[in-house]
C-alpha atoms as a PDB file:
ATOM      1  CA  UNK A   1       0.000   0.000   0.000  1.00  0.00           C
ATOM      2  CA  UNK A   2       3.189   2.552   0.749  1.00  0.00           C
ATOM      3  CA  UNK A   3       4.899   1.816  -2.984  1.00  0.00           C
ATOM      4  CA  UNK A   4       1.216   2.544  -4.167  1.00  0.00           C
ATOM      5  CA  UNK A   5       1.281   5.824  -2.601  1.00  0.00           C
ATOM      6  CA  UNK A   6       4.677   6.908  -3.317  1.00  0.00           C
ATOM      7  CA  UNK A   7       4.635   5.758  -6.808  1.00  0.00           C
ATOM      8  CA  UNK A   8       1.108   7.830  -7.378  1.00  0.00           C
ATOM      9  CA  UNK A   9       2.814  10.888  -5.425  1.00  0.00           C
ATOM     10  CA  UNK A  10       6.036  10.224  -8.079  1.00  0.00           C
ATOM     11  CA  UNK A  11       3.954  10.433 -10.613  1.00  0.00           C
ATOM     12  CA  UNK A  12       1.840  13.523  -9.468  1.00  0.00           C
ATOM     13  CA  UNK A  13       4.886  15.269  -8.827  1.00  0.00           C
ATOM     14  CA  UNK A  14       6.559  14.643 -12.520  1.00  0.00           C
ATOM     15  CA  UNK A  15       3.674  15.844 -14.178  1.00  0.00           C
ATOM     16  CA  UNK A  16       3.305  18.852 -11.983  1.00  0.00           C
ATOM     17  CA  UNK A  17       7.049  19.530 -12.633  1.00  0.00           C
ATOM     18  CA  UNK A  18       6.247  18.902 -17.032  1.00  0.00           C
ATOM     19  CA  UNK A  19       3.424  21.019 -16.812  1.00  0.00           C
ATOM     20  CA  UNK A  20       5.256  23.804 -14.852  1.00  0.00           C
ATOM     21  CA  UNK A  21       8.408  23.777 -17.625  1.00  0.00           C
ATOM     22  CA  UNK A  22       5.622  23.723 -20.633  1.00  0.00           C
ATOM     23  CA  UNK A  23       4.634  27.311 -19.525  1.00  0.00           C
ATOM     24  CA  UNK A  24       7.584  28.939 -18.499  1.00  0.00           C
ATOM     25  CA  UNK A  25       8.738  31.653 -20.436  1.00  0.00           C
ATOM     26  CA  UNK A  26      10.547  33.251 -17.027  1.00  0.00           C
ATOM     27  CA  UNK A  27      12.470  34.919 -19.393  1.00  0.00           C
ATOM     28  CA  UNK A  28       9.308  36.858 -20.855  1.00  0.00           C
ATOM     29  CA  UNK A  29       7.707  39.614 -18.512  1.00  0.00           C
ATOM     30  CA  UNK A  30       4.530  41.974 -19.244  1.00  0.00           C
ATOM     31  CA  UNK A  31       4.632  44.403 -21.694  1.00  0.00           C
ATOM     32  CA  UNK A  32       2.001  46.903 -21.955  1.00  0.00           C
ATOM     33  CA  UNK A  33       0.775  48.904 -24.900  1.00  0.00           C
ATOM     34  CA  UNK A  34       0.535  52.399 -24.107  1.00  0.00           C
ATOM     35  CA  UNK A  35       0.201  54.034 -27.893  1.00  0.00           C
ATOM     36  CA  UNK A  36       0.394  52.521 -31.151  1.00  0.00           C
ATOM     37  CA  UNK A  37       0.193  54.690 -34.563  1.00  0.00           C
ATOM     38  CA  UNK A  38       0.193  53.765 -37.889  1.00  0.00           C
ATOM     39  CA  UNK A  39       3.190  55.487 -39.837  1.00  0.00           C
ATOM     40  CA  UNK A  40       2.097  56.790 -43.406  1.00  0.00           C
ATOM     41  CA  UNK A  41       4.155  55.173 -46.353  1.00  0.00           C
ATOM     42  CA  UNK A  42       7.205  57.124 -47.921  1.00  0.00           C
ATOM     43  CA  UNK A  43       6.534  58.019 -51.405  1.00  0.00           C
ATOM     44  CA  UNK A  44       9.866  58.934 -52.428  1.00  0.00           C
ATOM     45  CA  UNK A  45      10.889  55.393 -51.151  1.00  0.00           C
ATOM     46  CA  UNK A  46       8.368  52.980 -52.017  1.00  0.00           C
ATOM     47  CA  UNK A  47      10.280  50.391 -50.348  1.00  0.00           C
ATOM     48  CA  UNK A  48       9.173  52.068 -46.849  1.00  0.00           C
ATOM     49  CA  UNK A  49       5.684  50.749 -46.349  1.00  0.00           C
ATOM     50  CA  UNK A  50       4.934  52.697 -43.330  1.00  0.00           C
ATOM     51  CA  UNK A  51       4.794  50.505 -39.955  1.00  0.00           C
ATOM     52  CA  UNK A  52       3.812  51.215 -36.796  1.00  0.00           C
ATOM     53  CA  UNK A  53       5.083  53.641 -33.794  1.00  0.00           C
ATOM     54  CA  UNK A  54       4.768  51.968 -30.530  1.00  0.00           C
ATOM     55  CA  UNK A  55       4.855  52.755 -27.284  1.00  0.00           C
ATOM     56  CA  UNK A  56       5.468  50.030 -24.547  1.00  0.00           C
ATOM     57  CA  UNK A  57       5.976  49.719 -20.829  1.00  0.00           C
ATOM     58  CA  UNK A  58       7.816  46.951 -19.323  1.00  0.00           C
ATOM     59  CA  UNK A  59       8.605  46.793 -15.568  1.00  0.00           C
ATOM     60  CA  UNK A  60       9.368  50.780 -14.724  1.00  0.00           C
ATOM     61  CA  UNK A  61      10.462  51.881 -18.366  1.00  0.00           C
ATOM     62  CA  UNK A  62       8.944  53.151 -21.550  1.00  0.00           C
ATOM     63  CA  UNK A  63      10.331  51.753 -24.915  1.00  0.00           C
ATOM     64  CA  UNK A  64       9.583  53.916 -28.092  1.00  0.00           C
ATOM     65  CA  UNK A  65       9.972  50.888 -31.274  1.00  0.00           C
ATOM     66  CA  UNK A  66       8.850  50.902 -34.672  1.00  0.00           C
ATOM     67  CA  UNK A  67       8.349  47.788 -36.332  1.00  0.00           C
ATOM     68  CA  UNK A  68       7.045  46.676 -39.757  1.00  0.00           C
ATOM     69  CA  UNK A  69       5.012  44.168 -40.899  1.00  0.00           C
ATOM     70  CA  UNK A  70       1.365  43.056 -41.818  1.00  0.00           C
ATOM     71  CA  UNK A  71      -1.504  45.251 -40.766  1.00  0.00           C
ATOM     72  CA  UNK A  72      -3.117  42.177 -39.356  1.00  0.00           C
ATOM     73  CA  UNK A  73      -0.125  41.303 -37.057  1.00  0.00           C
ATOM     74  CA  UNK A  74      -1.055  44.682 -35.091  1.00  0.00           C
ATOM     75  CA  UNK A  75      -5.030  43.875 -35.404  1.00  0.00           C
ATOM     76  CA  UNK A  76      -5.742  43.167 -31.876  1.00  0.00           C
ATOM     77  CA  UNK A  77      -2.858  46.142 -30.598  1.00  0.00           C
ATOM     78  CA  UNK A  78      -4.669  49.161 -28.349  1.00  0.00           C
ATOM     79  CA  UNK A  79      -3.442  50.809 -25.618  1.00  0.00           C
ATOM     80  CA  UNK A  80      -3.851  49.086 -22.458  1.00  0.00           C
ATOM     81  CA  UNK A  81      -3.791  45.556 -23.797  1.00  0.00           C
ATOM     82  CA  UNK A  82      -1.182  43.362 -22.156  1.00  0.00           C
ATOM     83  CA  UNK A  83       1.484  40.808 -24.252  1.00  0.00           C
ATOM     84  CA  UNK A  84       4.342  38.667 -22.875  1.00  0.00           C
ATOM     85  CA  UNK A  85       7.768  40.333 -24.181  1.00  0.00           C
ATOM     86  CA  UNK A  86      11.388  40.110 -23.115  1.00  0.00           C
ATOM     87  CA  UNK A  87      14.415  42.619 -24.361  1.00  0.00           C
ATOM     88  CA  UNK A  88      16.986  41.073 -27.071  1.00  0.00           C
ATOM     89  CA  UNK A  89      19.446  43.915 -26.953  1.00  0.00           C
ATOM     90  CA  UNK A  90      17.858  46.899 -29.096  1.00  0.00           C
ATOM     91  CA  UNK A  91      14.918  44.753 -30.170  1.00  0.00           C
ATOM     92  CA  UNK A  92      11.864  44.544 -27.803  1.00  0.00           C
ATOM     93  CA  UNK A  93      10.503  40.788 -28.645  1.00  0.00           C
ATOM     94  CA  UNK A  94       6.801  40.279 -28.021  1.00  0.00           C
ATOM     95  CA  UNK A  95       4.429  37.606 -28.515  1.00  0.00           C
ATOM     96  CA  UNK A  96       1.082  38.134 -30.235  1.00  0.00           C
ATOM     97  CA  UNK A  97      -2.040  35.875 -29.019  1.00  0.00           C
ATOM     98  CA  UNK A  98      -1.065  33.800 -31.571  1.00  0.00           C
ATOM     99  CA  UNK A  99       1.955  33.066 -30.756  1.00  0.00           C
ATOM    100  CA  UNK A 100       3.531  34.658 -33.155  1.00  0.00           C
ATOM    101  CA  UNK A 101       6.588  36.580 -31.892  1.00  0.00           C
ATOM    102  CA  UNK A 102       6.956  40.389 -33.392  1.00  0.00           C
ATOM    103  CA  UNK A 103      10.288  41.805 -33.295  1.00  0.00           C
ATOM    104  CA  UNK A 104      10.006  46.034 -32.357  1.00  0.00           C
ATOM    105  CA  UNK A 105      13.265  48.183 -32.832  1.00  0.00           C
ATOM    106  CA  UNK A 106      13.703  49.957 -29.778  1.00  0.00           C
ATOM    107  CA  UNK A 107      14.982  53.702 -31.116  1.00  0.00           C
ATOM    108  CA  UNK A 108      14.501  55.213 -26.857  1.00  0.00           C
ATOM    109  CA  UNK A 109      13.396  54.330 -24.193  1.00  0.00           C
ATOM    110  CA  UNK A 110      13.213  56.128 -20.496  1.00  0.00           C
ATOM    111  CA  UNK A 111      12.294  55.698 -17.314  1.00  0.00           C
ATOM    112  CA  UNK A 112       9.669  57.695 -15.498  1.00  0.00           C
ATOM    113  CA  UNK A 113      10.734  59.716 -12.326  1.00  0.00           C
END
């Protein structure tokens, strides 16, 4: 009756312990959206689409990015709404809903007083 219970408490424990490294992304934190504009295309360049101007806050600073793409990557963007991101040295990486990871260009950021 003991091995019973320890081998059902082994077993509990393992998939507690698969289930916790599944979801953990501890190197992603909260990012949130605090503006987001659409940037009008470049006629002399035609090879500038546009893109989008956003502002983020992670922890206690603001980053300022652009970042190109397809409109409907940036559908569900607003301020206020929350998405898991994590800094890559001047690129701010952040996962959509569906789990699709956008890459921003992080041209300032600051930190409030």
């Amino acid at each position: 009756m003991k091995t019973r219970w320890l081998a059902l408490s082994c077993c509990i424990t393992l998939a507690a312990m698969l289930a916790y490294a599944q979801n953990a992304d501890e190197s992603y934190q909260t990012a949130r959206v605090l503006a987001i504009e659409k940037l009008a295309a470049n006629a002399q360049h035609m090879g500038d689409s546009g893109g989008y101007k956003i502002s983020m806050r992670m922890t206690d600073t603001i980053y300022t990015c652009r970042s190109g793409g397809p409109a409907a990557a940036f559908i569900d963007w607003a301020p206020g709404k929350e998405f898991p991101a994590k800094l890559n040295g001047k690129v701010l990486l952040v996962k959509n809903p569906d789990g699709q990871v956008l890459e921003l260009n992080i041209v300032g950021k600051k930190t409030p007083k």
